[in-house]
Protein backbone atom coordinates (compact mmCIF):
# COMPACT_ATOMS: atom_id res chain seq x y z
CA UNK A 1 -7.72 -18.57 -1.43
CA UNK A 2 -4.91 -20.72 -1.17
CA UNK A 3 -1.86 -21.12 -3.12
CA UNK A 4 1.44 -23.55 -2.61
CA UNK A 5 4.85 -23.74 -4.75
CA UNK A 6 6.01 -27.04 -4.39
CA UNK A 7 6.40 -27.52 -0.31
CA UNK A 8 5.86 -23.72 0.67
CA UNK A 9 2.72 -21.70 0.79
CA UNK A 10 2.64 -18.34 -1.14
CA UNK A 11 -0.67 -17.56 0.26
CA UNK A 12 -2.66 -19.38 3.34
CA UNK A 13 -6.54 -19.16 3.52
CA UNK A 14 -7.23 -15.39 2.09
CA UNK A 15 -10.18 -13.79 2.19
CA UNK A 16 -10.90 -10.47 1.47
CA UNK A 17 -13.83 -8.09 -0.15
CA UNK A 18 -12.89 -5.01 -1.97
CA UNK A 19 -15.88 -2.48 -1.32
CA UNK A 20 -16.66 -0.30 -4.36
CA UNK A 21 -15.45 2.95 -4.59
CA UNK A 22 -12.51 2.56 -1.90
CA UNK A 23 -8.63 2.18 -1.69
CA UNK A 24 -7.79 -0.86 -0.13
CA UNK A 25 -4.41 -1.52 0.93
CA UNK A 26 -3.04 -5.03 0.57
CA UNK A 27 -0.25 -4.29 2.72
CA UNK A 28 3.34 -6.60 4.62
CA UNK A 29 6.93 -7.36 4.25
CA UNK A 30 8.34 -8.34 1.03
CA UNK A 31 7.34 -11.70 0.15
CA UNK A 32 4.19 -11.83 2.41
CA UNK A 33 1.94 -13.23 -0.56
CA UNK A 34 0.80 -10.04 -1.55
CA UNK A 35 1.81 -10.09 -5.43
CA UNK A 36 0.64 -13.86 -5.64
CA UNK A 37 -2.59 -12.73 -4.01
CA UNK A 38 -3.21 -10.44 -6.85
CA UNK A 39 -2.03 -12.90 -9.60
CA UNK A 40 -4.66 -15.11 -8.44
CA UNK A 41 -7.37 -12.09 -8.05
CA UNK A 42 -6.30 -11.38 -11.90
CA UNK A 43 -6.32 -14.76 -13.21
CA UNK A 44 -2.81 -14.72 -14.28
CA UNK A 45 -2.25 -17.88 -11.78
CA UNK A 46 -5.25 -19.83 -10.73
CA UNK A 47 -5.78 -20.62 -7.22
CA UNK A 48 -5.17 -24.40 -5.56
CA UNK A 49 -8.30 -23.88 -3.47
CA UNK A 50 -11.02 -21.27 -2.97
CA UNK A 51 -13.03 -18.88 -5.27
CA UNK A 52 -12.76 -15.23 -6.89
CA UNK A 53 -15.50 -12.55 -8.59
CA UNK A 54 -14.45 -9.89 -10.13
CA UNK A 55 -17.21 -7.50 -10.54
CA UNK A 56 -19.75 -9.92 -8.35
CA UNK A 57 -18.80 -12.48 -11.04
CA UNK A 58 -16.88 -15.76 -11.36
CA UNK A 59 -16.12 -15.20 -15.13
CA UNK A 60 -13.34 -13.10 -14.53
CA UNK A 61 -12.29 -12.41 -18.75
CA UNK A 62 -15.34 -10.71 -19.24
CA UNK A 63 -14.45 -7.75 -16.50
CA UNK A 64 -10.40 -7.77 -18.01
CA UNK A 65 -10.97 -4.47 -19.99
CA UNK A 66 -12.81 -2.60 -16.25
CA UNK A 67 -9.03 -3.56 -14.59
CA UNK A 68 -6.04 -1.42 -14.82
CA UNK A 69 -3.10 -3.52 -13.50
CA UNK A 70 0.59 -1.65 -12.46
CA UNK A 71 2.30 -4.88 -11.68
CA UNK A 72 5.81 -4.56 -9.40
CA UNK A 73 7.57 -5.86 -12.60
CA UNK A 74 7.96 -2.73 -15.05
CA UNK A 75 8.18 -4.02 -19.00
CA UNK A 76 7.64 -1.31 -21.86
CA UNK A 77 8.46 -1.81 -25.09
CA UNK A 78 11.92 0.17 -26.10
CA UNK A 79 11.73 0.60 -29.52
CA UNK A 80 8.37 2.58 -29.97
CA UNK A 81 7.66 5.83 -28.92
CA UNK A 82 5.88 7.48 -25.87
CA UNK A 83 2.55 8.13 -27.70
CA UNK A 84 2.66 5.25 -29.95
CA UNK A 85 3.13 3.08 -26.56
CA UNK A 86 0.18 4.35 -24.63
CA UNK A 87 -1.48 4.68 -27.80
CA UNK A 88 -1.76 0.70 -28.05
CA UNK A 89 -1.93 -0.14 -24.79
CA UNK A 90 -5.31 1.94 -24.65
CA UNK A 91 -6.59 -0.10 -28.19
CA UNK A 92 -5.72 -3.36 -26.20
CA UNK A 93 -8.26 -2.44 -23.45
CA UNK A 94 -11.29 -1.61 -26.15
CA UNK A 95 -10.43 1.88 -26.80
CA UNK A 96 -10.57 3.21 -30.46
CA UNK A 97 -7.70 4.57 -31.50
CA UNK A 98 -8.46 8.38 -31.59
CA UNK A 99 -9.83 8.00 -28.20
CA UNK A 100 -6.11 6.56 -26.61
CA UNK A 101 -4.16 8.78 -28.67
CA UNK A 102 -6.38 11.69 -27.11
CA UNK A 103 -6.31 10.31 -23.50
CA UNK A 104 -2.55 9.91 -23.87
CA UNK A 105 -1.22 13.26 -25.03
CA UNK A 106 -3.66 14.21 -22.09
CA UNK A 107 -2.13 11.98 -20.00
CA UNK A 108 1.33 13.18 -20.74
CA UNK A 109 0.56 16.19 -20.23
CA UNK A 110 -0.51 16.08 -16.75
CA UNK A 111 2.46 14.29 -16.27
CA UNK A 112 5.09 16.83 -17.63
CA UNK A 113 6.01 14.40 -20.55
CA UNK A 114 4.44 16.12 -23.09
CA UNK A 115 7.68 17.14 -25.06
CA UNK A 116 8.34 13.40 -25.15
CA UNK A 117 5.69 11.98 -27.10
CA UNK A 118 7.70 11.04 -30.56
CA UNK A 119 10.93 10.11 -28.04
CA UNK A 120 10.99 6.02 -28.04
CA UNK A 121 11.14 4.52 -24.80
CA UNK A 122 14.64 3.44 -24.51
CA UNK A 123 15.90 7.14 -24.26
CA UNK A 124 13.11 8.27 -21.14
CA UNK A 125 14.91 7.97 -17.74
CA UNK A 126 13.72 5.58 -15.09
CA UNK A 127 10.93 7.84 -13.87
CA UNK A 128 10.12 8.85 -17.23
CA UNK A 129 9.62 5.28 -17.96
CA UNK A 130 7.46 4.90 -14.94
CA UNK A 131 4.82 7.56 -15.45
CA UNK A 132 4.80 6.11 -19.02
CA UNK A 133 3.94 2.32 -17.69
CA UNK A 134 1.36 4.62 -14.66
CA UNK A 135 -0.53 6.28 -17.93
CA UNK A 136 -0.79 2.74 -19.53
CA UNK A 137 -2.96 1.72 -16.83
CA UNK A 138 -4.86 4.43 -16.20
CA UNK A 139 -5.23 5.35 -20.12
CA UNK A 140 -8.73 3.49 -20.20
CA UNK A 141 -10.47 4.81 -17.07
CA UNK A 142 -10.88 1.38 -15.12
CA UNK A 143 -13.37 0.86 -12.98
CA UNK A 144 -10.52 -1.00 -10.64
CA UNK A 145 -7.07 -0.44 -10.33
CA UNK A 146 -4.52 -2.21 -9.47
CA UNK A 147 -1.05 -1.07 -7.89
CA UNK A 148 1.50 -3.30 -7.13
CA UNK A 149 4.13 -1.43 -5.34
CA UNK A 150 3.56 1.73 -7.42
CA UNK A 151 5.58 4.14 -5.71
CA UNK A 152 9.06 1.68 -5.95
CA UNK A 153 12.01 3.91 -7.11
CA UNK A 154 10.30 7.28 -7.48
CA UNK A 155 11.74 10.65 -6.05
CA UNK A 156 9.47 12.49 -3.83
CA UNK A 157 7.81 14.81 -6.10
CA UNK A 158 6.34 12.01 -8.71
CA UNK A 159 5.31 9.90 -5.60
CA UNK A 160 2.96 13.09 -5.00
CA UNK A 161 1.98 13.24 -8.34
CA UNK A 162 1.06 9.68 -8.67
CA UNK A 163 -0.89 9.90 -5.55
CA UNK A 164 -2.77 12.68 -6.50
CA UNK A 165 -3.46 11.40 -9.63
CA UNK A 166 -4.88 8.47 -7.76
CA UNK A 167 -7.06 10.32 -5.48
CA UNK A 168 -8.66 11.82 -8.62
CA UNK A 169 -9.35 8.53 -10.09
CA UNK A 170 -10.99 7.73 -7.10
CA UNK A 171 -13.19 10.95 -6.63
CA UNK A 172 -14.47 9.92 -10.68
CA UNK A 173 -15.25 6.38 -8.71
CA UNK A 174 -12.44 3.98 -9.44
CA UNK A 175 -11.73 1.18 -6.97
CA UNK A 176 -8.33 1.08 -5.97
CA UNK A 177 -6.39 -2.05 -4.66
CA UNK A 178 -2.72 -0.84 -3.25
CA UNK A 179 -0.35 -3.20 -2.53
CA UNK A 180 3.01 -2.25 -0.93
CA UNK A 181 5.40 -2.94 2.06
CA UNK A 182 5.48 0.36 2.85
CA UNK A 183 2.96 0.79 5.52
CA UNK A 184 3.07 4.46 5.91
CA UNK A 185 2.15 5.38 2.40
CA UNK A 186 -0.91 2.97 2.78
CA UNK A 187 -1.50 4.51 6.45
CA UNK A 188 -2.32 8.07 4.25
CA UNK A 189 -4.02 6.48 1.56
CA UNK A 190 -6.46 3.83 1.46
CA UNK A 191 -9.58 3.39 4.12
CA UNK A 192 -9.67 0.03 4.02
CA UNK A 193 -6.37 -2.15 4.93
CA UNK A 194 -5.58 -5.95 4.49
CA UNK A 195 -2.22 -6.82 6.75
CA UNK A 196 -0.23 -10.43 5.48
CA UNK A 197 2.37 -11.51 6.97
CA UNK A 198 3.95 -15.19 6.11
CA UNK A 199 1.60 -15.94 3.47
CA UNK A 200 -1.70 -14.99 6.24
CA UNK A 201 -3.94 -12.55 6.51
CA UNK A 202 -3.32 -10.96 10.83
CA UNK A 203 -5.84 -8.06 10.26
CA UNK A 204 -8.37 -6.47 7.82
CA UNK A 205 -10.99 -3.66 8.05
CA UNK A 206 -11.54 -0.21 8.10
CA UNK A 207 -8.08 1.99 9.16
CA UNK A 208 -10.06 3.44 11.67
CA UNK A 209 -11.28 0.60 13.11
CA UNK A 210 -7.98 -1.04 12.83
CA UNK A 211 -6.81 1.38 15.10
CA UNK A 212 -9.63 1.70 17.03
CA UNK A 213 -8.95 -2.30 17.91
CA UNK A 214 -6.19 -1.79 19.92
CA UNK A 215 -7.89 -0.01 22.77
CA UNK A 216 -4.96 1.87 23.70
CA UNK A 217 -3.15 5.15 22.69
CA UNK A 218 0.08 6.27 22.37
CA UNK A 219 1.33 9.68 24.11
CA UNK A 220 3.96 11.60 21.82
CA UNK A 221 5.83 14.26 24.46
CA UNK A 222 8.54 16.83 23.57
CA UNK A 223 10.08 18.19 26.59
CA UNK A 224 13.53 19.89 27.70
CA UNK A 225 15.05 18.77 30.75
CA UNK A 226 14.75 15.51 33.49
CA UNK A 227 13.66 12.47 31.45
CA UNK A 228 13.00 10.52 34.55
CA UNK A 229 9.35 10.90 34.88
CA UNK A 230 8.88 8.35 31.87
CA UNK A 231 10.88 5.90 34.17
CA UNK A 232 7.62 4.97 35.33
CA UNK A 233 6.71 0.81 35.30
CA UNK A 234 3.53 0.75 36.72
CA UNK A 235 2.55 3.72 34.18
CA UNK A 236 4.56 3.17 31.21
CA UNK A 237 4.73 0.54 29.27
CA UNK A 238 7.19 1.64 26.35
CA UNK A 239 9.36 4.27 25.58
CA UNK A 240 10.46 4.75 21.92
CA UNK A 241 13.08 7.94 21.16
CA UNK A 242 12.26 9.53 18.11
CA UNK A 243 14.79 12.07 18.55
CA UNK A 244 12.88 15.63 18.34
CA UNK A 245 9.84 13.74 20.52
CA UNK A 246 9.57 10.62 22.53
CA UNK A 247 6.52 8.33 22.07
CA UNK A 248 4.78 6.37 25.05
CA UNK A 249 2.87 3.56 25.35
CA UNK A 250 0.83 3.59 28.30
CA UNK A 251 -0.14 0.18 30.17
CA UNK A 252 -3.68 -0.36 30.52
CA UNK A 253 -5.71 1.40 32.12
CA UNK A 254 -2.84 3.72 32.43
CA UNK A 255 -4.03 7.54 32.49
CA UNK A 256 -1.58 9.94 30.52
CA UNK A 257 -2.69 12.79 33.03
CA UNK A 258 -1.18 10.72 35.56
CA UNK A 259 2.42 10.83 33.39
CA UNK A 260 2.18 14.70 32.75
CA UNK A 261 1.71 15.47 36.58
CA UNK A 262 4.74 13.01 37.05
CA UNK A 263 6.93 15.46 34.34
CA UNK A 264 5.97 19.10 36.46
CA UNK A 265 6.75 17.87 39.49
CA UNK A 266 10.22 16.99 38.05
CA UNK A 267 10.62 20.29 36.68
CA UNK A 268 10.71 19.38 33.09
CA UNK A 269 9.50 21.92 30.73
CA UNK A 270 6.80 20.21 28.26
CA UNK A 271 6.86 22.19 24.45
CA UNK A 272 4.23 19.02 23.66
CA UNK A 273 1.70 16.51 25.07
CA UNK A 274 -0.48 14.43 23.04
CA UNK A 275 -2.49 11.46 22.69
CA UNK A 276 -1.94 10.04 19.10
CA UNK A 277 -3.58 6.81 17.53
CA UNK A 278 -0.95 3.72 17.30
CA UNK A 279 0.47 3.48 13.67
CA UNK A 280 -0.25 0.41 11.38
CA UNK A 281 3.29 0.01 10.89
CA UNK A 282 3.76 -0.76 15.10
CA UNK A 283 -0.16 -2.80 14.82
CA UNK A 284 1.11 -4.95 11.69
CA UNK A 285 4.53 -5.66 14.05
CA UNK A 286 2.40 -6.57 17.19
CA UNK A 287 0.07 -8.80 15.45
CA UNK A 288 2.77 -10.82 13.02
CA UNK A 289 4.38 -11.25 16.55
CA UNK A 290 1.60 -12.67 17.83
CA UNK A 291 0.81 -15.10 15.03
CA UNK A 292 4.04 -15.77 15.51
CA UNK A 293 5.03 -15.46 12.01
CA UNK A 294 9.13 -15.04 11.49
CA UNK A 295 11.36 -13.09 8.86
CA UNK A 296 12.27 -16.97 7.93
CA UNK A 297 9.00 -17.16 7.24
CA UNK A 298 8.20 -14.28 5.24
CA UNK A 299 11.86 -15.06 2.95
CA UNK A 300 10.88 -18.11 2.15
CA UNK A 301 7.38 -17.45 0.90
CA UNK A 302 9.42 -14.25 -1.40
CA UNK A 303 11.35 -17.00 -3.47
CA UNK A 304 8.35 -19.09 -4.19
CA UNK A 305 6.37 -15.92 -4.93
CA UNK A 306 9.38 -14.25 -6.95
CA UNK A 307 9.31 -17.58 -8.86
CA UNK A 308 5.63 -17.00 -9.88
């Protein structure tokens, strides 16, 4: 897919495959193309090049009412209630009435609202409001869900309940496509991860095998003691101070057995020594860098996108 606002490009040569059954993470910096991408997966903006099946088909309306869609832009409508919101939300995805009224005190329920239902909308707090506009999408049971930044100004504890939530729709075999900038959260979540950076896709695949890719390992060390061992540059290739741990990048071919003899021998007393997989957030950084792809870049693509 490919997508331009005037001069700039939202979205450069995109292609992805959702597999059934998964959580995919559509994952990159604000204003990488990620909302544009699914505006265009949607049908809410058409493409300027390239093609899109929803369900294995082109004809995109006929799978609308299979597609939940939590879009990064929250809109409720104040003046009705809780129940009377989700109520037609559910009746504008197929469902008969009875059947999104039950779903929804359900719904509320599970979500600790269910004092709330006859309360309009304009008097629920900001999280209130957002488990209200979660339940709207999930009301229906869709066969694929959509999350654009989901987790955006929640406290801890509903972050946890949206996720679990989540995992259960998945487990009932929903398809769930998870956009966000923040790389950890889609690190624990989805098995399948799209990275975009400056409008282009830099990686996609299995988490595992993203990971795999690198061909290297990371050593994470807590010690007490003489730090000079790591001072090693035909051993180490990076140091980064986490504070409670250090973690080290070997260089290739570089064998961390080699870097714990190096710490005994300088007396240092070692409390931990293991070999950890790199973390998407440090593969996303290496391969933006190596597309070469800029924070100018990435800015200007989030004011064409933001004015989609």
């Amino acid at each position: 897919m490919l997508k331009r606002f005037g001069k700039k490009t939202a979205v450069r040569d995109l292609d992805l495959e959702v597999p059934t059954g998964t959580i995919y993470g559509l994952i990159g910096p604000n204003g990488a193309g990620k909302t544009t991408s699914i505006r265009m997966m949607l049908d809410i903006i058409g493409p300027d090049s390239g093609t899109i099946e929803l369900f294995g088909s082109p004809d995109i309306e006929t799978g609308r009412e299979r597609v939940g869609y939590l879009p990064e832009e929250r809109g409720l409508y104040q003046k009705m209630t809780v129940l009377e919101h989700l109520a037609f939300f559910g009746e504008l995805k197929g469902m008969r009435r009875k059947d999104a009224l039950r779903e929804a005190r359900t719904g509320l329920e599970e979500v600790g609202l269910a004092e709330r239902t006859d309360d309009k909308i304009e008097t629920l707090s900001k999280g209130m409001a957002q488990k209200v506009q979660f339940l709207g999408t999930i009301l229906h049971r869709p066969d694929l869900l959509v999350l654009d930044e989901p987790f955006s100004g929640l406290d801890p504890l509903n972050v946890d309940l949206f996720k679990r939530i989540v995992l259960e729709r998945q487990r009932q075999g929903a398809t769930i496509l998870f956009s966000t900038h923040l790389i950890e959260d889609a690190e624990r979540l989805c098995e399948r991860v799209c990275m975009i950076a400056g409008a282009t896709k830099v990686l996609d695949g299995k988490t595992s095998d993203v990971k795999a890719s690198t061909g290297r390992r990371e050593v994470a060390i807590s010690f007490e003691g003489d730090g000079s061992f790591l001072e090693a540059p035909g051993l180490v290739e990076r140091v980064a101070d986490h504070g409670q741990y250090v973690e080290v990048r070997m260089v290739e071919d570089g064998d961390p057995q080699d870097l714990l003899e190096r710490a005994v021998r300088a007396g240092t007393r070692i409390s931990r020594f293991e070999l950890v997989e790199p973390s998407l957030r440090e593969i996303f950084i290496e391969k933006a860098e190596e597309a070469g792809l800029s924070a100018e870049d990435e800015s200007e693509d989030a004011s064409e996108e933001e004015a989609a």
